[in-house]
C-alpha atoms as a PDB file:
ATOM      1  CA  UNK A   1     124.514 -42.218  -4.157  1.00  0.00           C
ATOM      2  CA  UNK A   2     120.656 -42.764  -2.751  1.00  0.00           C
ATOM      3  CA  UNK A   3     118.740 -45.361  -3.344  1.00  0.00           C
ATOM      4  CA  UNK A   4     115.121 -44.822  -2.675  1.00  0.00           C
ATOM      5  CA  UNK A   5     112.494 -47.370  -1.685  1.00  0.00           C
ATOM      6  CA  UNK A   6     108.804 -46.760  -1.826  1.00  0.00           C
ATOM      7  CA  UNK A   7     106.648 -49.896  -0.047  1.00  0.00           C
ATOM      8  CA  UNK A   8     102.918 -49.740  -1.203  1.00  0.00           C
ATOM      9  CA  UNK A   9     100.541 -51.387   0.880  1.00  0.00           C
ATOM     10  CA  UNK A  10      97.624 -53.070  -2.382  1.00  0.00           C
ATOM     11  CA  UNK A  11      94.719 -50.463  -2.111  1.00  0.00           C
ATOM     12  CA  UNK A  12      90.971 -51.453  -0.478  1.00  0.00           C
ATOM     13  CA  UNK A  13      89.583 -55.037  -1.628  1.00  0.00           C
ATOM     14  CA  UNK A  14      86.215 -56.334  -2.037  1.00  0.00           C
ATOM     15  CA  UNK A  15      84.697 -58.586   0.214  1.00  0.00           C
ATOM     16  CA  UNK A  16      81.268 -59.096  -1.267  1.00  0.00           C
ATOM     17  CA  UNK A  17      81.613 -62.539  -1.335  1.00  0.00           C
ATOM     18  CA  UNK A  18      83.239 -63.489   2.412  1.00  0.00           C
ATOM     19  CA  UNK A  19      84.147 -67.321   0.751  1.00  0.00           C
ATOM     20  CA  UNK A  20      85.722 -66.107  -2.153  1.00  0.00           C
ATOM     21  CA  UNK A  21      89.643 -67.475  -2.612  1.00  0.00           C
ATOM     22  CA  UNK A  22      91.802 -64.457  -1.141  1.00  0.00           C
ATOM     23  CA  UNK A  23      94.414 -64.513  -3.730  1.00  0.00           C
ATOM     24  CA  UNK A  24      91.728 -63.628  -6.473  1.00  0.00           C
ATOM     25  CA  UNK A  25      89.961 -60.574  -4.504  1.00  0.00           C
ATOM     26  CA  UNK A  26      89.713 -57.932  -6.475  1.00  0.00           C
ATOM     27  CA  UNK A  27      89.568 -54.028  -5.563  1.00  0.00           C
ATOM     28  CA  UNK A  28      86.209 -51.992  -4.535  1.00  0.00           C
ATOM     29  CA  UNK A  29      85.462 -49.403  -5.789  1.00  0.00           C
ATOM     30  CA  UNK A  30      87.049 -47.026  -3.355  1.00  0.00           C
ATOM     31  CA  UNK A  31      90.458 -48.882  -3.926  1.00  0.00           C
ATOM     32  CA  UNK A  32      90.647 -48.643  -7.139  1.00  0.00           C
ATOM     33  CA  UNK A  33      89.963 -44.316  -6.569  1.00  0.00           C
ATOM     34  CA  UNK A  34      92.626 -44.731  -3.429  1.00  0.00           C
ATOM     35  CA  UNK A  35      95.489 -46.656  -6.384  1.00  0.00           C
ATOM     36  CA  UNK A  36      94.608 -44.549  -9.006  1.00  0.00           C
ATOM     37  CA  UNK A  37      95.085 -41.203  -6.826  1.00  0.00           C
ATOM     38  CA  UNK A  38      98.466 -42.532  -5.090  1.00  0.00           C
ATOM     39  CA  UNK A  39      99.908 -42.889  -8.472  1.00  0.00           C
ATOM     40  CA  UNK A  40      98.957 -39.514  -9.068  1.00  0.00           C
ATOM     41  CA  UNK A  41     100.353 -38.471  -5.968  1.00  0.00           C
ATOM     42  CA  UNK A  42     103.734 -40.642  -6.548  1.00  0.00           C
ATOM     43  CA  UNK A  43     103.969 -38.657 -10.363  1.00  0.00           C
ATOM     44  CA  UNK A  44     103.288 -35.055  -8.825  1.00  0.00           C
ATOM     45  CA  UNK A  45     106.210 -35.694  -6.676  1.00  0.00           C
ATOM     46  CA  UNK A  46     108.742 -37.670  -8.517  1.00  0.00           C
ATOM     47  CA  UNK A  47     108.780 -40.415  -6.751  1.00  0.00           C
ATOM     48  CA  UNK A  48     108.930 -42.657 -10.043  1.00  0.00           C
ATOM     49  CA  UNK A  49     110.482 -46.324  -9.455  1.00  0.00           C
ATOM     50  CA  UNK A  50     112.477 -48.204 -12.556  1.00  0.00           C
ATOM     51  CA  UNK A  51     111.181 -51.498 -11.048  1.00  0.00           C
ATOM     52  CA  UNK A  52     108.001 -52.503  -8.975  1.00  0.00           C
ATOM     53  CA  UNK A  53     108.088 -55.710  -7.811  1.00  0.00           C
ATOM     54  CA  UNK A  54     104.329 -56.820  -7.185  1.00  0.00           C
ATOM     55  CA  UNK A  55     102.319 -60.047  -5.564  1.00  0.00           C
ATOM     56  CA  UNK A  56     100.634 -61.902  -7.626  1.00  0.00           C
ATOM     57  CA  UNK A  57      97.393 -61.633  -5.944  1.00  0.00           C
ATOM     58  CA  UNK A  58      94.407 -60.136  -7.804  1.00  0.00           C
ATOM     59  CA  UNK A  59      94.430 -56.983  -5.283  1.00  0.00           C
ATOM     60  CA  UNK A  60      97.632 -56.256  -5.778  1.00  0.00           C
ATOM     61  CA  UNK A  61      98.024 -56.553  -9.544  1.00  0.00           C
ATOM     62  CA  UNK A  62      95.001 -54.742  -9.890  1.00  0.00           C
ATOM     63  CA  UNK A  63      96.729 -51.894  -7.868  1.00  0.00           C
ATOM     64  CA  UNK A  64      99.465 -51.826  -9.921  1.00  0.00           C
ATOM     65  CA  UNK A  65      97.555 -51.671 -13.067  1.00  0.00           C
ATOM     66  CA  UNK A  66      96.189 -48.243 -11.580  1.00  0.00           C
ATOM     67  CA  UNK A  67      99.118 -46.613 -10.254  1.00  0.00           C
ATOM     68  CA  UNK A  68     102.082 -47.402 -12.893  1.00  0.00           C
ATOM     69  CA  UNK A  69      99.893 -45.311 -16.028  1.00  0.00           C
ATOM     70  CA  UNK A  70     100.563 -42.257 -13.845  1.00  0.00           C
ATOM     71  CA  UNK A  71     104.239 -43.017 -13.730  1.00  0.00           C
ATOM     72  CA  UNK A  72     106.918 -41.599 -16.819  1.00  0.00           C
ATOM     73  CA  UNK A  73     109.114 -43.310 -17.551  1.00  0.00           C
ATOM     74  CA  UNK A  74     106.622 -46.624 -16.939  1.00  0.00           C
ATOM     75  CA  UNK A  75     108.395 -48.933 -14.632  1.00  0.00           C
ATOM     76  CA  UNK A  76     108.811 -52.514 -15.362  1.00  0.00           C
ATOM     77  CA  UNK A  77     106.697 -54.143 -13.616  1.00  0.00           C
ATOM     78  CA  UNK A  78     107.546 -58.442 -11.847  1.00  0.00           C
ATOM     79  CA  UNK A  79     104.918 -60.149 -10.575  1.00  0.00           C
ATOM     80  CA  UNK A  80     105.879 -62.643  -7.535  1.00  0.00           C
ATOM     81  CA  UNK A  81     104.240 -65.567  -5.723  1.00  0.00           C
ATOM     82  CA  UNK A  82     106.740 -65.222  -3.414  1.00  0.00           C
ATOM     83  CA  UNK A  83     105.614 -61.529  -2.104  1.00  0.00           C
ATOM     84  CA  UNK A  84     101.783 -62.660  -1.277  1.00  0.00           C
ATOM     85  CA  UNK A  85     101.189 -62.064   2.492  1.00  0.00           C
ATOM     86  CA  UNK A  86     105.306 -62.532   2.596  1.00  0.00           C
ATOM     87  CA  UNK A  87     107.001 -61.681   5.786  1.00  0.00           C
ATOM     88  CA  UNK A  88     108.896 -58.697   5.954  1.00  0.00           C
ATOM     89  CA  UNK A  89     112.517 -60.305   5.373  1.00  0.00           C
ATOM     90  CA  UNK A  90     111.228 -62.107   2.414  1.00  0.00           C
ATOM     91  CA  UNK A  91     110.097 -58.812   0.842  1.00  0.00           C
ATOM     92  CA  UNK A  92     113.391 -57.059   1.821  1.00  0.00           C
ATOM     93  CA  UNK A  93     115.502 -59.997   0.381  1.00  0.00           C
ATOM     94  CA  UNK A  94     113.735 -59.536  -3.071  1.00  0.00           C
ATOM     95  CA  UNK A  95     114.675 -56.189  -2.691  1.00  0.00           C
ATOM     96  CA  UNK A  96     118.528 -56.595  -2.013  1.00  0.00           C
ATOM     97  CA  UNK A  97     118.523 -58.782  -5.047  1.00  0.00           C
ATOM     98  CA  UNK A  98     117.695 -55.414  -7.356  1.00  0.00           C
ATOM     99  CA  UNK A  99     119.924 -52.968  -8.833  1.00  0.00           C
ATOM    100  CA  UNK A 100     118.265 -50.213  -9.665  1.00  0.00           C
ATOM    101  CA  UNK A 101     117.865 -46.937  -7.295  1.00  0.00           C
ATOM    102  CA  UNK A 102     114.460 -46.617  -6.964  1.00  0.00           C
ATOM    103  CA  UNK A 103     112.312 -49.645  -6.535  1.00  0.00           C
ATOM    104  CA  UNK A 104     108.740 -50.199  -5.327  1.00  0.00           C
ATOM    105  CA  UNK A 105     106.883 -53.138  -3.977  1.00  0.00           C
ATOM    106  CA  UNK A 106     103.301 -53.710  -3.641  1.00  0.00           C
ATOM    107  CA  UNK A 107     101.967 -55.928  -1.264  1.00  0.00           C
ATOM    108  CA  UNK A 108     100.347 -57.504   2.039  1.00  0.00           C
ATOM    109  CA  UNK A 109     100.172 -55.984   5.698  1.00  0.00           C
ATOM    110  CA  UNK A 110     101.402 -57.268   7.995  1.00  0.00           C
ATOM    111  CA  UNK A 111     104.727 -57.545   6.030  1.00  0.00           C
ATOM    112  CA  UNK A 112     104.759 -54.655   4.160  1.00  0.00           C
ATOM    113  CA  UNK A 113     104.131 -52.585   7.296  1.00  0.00           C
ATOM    114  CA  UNK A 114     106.187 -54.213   9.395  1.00  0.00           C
ATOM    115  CA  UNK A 115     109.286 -53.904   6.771  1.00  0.00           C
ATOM    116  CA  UNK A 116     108.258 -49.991   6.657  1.00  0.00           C
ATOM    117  CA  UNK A 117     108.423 -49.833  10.381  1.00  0.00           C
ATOM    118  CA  UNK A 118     111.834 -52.162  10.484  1.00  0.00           C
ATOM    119  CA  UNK A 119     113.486 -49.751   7.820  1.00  0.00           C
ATOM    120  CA  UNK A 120     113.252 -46.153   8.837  1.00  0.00           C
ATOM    121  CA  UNK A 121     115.247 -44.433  11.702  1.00  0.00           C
ATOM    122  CA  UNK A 122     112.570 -42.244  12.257  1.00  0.00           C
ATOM    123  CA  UNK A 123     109.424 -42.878  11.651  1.00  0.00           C
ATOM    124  CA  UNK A 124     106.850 -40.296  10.564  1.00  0.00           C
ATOM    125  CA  UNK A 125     104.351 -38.465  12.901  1.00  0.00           C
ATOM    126  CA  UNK A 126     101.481 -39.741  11.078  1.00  0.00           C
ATOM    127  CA  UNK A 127      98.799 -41.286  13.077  1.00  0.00           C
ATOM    128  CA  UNK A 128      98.511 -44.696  10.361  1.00  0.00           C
ATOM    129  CA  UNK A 129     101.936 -45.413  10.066  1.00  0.00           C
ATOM    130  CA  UNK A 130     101.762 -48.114  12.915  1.00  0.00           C
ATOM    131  CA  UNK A 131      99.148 -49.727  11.404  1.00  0.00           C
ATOM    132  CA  UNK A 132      99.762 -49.216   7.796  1.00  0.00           C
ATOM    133  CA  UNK A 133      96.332 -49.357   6.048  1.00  0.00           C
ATOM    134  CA  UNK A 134      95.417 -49.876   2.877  1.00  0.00           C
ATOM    135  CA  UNK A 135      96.824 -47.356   0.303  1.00  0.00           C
ATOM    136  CA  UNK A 136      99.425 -46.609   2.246  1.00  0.00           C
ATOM    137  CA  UNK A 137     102.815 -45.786   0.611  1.00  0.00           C
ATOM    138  CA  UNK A 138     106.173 -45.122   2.240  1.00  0.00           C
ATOM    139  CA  UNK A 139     109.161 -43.476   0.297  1.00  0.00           C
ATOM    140  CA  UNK A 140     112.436 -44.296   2.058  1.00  0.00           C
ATOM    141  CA  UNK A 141     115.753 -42.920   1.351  1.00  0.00           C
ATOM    142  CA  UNK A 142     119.141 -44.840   1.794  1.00  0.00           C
ATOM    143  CA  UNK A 143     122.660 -42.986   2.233  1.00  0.00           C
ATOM    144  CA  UNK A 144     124.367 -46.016  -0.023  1.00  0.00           C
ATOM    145  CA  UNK A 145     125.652 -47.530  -3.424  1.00  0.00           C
ATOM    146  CA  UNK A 146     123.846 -51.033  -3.132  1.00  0.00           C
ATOM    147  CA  UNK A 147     120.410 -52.292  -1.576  1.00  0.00           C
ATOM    148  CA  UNK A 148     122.698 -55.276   0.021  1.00  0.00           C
ATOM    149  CA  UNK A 149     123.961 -52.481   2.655  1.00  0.00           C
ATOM    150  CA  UNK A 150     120.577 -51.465   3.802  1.00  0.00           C
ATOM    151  CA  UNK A 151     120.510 -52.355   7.481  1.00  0.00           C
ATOM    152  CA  UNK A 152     117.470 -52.188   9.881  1.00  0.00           C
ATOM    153  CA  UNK A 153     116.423 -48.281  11.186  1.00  0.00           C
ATOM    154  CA  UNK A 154     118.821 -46.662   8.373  1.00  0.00           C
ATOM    155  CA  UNK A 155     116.088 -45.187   6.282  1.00  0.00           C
ATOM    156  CA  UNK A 156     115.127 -41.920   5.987  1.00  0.00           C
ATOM    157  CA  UNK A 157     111.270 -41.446   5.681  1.00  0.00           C
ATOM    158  CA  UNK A 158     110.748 -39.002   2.696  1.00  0.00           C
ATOM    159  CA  UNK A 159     107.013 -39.290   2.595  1.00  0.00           C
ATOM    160  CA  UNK A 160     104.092 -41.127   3.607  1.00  0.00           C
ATOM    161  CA  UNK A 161     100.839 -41.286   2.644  1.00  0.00           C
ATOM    162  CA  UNK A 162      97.429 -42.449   2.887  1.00  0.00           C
ATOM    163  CA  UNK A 163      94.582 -42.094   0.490  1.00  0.00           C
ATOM    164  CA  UNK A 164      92.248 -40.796   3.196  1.00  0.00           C
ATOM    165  CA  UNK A 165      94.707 -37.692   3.514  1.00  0.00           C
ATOM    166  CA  UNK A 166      94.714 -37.363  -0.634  1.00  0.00           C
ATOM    167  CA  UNK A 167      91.496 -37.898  -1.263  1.00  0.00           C
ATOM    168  CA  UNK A 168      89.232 -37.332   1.532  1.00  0.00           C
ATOM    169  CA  UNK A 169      86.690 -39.585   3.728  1.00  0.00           C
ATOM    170  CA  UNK A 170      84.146 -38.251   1.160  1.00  0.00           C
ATOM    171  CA  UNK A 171      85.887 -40.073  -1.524  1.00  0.00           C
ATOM    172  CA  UNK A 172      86.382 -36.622  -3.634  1.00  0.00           C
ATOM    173  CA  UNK A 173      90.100 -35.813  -4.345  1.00  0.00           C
ATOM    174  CA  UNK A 174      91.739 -33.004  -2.086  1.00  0.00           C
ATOM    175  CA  UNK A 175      93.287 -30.255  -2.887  1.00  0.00           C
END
């Protein structure tokens, strides 16, 4: 059996208003285009979670609300205080506590992209995966039964993505 994990780093936030309380930022407008694309992109290619476990920040909700309408069946979706700006073992030991095969998680660099980094044996030649921007989405693959045998550099890299490379620096959606 594979079990598949796809880490989604919360797509561009606002900062209009530099004093504003982080955890209730919202998305600009470009995120909400970058979310609403990679949940395109995550449909066209099957990559279709049963569970996404989400921060509760605003951002990352917010991205969530985008990407999962693009995703049959809908996954169920858990909101957690514990996965805002988390640390990458905190995100991986919500993770081991899942059953299904495919889960996703949305949330905070530098966590997210550090757990991305931590997980794969080989990571991909993509010029952002080091520094894991907003948008970005990893799909990693796992050659076992049960998320609590995942061990560090085990994963194989199935995808990644950024929303420049799906929709363009011009903001229209590629081809």
């Amino acid at each position: 059996m594979t079990l598949r994990l796809i880490l989604i780093r919360h797509a561009k936030s606002s900062w209009n208003d530099p004093f504003s309380d982080d955890h209730a930022r919202v998305l600009n407008a470009r995120g909400r285009a970058s979310a609403t694309t990679i949940g395109t992109w995550m449909a066209k290619h099957g990559y279709v979670p049963q569970i996404v476990l989400c921060s509760d920040a605003a951002r990352t909700q917010e991205t969530a609300k985008l990407i999962l309408p693009a995703l049959t069946p809908p996954p169920r979706l858990r909101l957690s205080a514990m996965l805002y700006h988390a640390a990458p073992d905190t995100v991986f030991d919500m993770v081991k506590q899942e059953t299904a095969p495919v889960v996703a998680v949305i949330g905070h660099n530098p966590g997210i992209g550090m757990l991305a980094n931590a997980l794969v044996e080989t990571p991909p030649a993509h010029r952002r995966f080091g520094d894991y921007p907003t948008g970005a989405t990893t799909v990693i693959d796992f050659a076992t039964d049960t998320w609590l045998n995942i061990k560090r550099r085990s994963g194989q890299c199935k995808a990644f993505v950024v929303p420049r490379d799906l929709i363009g620096a011009t903001g229209h959606e590629m081809d």
